[in-house]
N, C-alpha and C. Protein backbone atom coordinates (compact mmCIF):
# COMPACT_ATOMS: atom_id res chain seq x y z
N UNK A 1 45.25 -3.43 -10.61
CA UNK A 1 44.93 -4.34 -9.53
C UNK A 1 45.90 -5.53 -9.60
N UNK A 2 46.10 -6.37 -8.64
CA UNK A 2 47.32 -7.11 -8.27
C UNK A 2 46.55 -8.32 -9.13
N UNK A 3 47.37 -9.65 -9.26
CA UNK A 3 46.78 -10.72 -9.62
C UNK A 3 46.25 -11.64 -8.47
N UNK A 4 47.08 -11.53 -7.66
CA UNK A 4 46.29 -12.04 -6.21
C UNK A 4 44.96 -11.79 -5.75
N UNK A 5 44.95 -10.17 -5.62
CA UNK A 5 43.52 -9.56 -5.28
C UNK A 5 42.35 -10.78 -6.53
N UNK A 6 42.66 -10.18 -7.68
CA UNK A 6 41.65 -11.02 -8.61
C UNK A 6 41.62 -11.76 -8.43
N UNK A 7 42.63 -12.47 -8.08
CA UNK A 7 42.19 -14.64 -7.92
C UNK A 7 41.69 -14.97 -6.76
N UNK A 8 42.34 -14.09 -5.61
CA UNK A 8 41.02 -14.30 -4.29
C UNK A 8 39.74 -14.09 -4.23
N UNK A 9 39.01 -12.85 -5.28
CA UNK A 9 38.10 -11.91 -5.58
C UNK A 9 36.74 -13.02 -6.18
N UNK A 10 37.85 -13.75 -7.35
CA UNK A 10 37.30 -14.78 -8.31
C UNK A 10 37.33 -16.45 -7.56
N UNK A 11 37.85 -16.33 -6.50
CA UNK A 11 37.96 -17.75 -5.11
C UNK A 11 36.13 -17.45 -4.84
N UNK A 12 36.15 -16.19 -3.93
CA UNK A 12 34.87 -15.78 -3.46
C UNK A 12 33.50 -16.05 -4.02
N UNK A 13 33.64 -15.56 -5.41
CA UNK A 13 32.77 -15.93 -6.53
C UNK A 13 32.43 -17.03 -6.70
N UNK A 14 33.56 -18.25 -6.66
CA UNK A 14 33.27 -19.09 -7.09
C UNK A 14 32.44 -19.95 -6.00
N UNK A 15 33.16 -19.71 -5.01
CA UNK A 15 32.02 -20.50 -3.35
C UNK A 15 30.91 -20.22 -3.52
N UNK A 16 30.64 -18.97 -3.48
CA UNK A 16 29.25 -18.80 -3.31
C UNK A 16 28.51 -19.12 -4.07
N UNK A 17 29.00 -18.81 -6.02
CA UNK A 17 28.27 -19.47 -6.87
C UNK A 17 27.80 -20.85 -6.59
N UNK A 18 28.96 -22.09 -5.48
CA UNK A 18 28.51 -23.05 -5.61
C UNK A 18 27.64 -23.72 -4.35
N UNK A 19 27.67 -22.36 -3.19
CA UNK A 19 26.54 -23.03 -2.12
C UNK A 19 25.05 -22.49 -2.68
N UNK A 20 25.15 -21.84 -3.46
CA UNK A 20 23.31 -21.45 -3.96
C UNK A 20 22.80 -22.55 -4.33
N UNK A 21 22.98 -23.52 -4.90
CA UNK A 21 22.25 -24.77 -5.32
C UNK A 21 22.21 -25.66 -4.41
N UNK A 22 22.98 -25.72 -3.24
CA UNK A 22 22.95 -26.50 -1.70
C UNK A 22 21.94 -25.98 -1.18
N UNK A 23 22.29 -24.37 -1.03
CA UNK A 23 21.20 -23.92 -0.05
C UNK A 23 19.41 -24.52 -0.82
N UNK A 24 19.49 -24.21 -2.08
CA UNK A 24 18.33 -24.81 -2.88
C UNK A 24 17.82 -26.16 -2.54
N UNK A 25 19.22 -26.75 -2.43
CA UNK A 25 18.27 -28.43 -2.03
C UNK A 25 18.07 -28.73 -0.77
N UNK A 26 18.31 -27.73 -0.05
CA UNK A 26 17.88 -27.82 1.79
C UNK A 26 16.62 -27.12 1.67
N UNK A 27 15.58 -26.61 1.18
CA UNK A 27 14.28 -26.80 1.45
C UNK A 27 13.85 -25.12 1.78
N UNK A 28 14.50 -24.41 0.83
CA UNK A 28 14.30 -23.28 0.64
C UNK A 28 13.43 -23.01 -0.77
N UNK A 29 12.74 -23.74 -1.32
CA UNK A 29 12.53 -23.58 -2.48
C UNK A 29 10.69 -24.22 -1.80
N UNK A 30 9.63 -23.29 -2.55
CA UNK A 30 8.20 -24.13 -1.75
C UNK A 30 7.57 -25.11 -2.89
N UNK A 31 8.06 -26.46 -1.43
CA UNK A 31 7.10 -27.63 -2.08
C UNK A 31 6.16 -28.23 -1.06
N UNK A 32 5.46 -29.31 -1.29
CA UNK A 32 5.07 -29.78 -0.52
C UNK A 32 4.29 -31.06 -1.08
N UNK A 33 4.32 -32.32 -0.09
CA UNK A 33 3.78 -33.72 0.01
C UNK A 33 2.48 -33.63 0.01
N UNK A 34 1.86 -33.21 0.55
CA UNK A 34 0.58 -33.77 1.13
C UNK A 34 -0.25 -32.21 1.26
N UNK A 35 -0.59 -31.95 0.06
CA UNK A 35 -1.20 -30.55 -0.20
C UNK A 35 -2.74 -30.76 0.76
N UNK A 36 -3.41 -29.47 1.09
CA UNK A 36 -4.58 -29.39 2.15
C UNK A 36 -5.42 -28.43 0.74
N UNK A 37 -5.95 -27.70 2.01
CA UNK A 37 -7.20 -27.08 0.87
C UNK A 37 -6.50 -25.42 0.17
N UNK A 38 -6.72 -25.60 -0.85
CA UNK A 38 -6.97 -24.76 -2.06
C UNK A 38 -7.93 -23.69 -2.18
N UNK A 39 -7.46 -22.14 -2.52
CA UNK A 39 -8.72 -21.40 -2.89
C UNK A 39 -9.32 -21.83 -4.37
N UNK A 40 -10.30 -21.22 -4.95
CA UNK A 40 -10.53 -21.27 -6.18
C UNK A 40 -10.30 -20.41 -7.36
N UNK A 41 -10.03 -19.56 -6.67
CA UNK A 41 -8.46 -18.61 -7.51
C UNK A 41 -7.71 -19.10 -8.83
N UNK A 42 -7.56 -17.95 -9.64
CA UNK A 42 -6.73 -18.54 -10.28
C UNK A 42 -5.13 -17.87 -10.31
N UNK A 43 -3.94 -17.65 -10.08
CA UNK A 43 -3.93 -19.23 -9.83
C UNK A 43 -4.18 -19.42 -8.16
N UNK A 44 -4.42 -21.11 -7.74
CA UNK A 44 -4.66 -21.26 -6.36
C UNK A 44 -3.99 -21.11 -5.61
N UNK A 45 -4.75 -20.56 -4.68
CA UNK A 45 -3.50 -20.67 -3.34
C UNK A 45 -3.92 -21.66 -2.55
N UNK A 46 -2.59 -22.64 -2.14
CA UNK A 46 -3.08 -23.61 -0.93
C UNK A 46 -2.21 -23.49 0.23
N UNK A 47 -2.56 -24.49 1.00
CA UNK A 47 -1.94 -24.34 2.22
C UNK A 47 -1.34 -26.13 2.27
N UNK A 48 -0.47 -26.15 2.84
CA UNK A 48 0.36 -27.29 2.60
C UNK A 48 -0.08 -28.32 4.10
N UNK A 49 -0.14 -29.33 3.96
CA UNK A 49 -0.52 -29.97 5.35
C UNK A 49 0.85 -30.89 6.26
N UNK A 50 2.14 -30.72 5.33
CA UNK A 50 3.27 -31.62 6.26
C UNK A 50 3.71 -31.04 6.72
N UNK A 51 3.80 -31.88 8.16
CA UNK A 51 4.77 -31.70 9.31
C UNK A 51 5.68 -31.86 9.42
N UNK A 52 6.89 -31.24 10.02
CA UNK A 52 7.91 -31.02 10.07
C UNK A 52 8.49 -31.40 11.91
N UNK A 53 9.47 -31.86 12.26
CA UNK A 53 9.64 -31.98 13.29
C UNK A 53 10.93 -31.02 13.88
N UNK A 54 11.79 -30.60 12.48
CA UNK A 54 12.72 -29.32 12.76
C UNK A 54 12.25 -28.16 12.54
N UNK A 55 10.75 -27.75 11.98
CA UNK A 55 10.70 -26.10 11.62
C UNK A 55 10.05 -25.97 10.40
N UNK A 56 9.71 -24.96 9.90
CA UNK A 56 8.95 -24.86 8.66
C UNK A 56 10.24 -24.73 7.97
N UNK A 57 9.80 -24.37 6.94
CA UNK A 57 10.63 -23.54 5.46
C UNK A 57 10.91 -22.28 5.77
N UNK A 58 12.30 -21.52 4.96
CA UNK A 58 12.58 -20.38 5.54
C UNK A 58 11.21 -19.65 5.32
N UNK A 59 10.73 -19.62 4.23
CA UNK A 59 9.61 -18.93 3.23
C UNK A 59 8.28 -18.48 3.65
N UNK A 60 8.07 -19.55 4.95
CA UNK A 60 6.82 -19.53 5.42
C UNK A 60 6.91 -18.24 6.24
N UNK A 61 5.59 -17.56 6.37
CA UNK A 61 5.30 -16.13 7.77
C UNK A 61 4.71 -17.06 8.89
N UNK A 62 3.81 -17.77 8.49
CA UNK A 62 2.86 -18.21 9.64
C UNK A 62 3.05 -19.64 10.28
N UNK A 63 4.45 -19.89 10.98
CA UNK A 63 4.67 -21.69 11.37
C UNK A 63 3.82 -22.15 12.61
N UNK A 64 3.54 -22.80 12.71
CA UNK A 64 2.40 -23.27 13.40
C UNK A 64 3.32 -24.64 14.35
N UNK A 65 3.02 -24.29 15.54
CA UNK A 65 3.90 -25.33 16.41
C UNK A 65 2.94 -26.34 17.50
N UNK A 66 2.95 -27.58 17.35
CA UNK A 66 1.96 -27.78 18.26
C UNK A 66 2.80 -29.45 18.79
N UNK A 67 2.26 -30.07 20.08
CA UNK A 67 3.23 -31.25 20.50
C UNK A 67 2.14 -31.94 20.82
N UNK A 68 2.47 -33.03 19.98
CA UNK A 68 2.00 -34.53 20.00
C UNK A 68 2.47 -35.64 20.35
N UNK A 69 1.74 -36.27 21.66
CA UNK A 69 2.98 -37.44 22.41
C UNK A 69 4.15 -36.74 22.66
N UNK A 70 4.26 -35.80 23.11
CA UNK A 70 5.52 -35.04 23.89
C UNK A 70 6.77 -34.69 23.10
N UNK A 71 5.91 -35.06 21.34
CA UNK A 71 7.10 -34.38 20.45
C UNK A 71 6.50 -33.05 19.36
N UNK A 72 7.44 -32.06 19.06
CA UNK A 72 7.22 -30.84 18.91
C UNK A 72 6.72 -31.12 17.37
N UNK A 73 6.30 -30.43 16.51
CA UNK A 73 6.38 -30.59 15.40
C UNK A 73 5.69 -29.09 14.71
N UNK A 74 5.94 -29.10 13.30
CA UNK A 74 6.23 -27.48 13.08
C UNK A 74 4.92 -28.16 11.34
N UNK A 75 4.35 -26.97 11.11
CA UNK A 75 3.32 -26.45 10.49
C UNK A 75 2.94 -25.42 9.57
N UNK A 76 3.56 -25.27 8.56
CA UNK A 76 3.01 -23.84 7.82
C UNK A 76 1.84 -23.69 7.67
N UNK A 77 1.13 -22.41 8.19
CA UNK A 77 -0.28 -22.18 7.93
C UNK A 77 -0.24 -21.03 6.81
N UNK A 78 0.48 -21.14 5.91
CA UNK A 78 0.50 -19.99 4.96
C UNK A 78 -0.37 -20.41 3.86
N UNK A 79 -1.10 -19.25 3.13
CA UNK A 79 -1.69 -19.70 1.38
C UNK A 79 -0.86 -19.23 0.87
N UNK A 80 -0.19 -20.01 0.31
CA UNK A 80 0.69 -20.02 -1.04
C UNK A 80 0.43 -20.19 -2.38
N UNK A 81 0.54 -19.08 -3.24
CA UNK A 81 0.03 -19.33 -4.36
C UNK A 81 1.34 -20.69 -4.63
N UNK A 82 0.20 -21.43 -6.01
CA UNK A 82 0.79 -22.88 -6.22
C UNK A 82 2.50 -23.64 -5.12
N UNK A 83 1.66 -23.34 -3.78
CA UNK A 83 2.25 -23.84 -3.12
C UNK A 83 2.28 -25.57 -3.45
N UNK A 84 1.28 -26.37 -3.74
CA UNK A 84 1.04 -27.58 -3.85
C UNK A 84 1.89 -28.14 -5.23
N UNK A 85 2.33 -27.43 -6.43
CA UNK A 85 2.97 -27.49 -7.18
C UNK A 85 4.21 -28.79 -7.50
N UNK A 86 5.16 -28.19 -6.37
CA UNK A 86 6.40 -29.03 -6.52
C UNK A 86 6.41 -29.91 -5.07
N UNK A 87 6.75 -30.89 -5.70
CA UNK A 87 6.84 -32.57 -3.96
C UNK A 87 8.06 -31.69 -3.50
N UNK A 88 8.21 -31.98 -2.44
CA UNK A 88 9.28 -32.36 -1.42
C UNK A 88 10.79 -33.39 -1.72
N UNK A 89 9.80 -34.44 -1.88
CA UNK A 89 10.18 -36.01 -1.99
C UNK A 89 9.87 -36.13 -3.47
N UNK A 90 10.40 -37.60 -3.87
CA UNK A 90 10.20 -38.26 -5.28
C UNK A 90 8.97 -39.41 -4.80
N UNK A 91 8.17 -39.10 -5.45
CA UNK A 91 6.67 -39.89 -5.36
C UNK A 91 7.13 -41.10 -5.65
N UNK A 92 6.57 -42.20 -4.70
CA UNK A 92 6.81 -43.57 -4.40
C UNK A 92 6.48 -44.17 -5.89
């Protein structure tokens, strides 16, 4: 194999190795602020209660869309096991 081929091959590698941790901190990973109700399960599954005004999480099946004062806003109605787990945000 040429040395070119490999160093373009190993270019490729290296991008992508480094948008996986971008794509991670854009909100592909399930957290959530303001956890709702919980089964009693172990472990629990909850359902997350923040709104979103661009869309759920890729992760979610069930987004829930509803408009308040004439602005849209987006809803996961999913149970997620230890969905409530990890914030969003860094707690005030």
């Amino acid at each position: 194999m040429r040395p070119q081929v490999l160093l373009a091959a190993l270019a490729v590698v290296a991008v992508l190795a480094a948008a996986l941790p971008l794509a991670h901190s854009q909100g592909t990973t399930l957290c959530c602020d303001k956890c709702g109700i919980c089964t009693r399960s172990f472990p629990p599954q909850c359902r997350c209660m923040d709104v979103s005004p661009t869309g759920c999480i890729p992760a979610c099946k069930n987004c829930a869309k509803s408009t308040v004062g004439g602005r849209d806003s987006f809803q996961c109605k999913d149970l997620i096991t230890n969905f409530c787990n990890t914030r969003c945000t860094k707690a005030a």
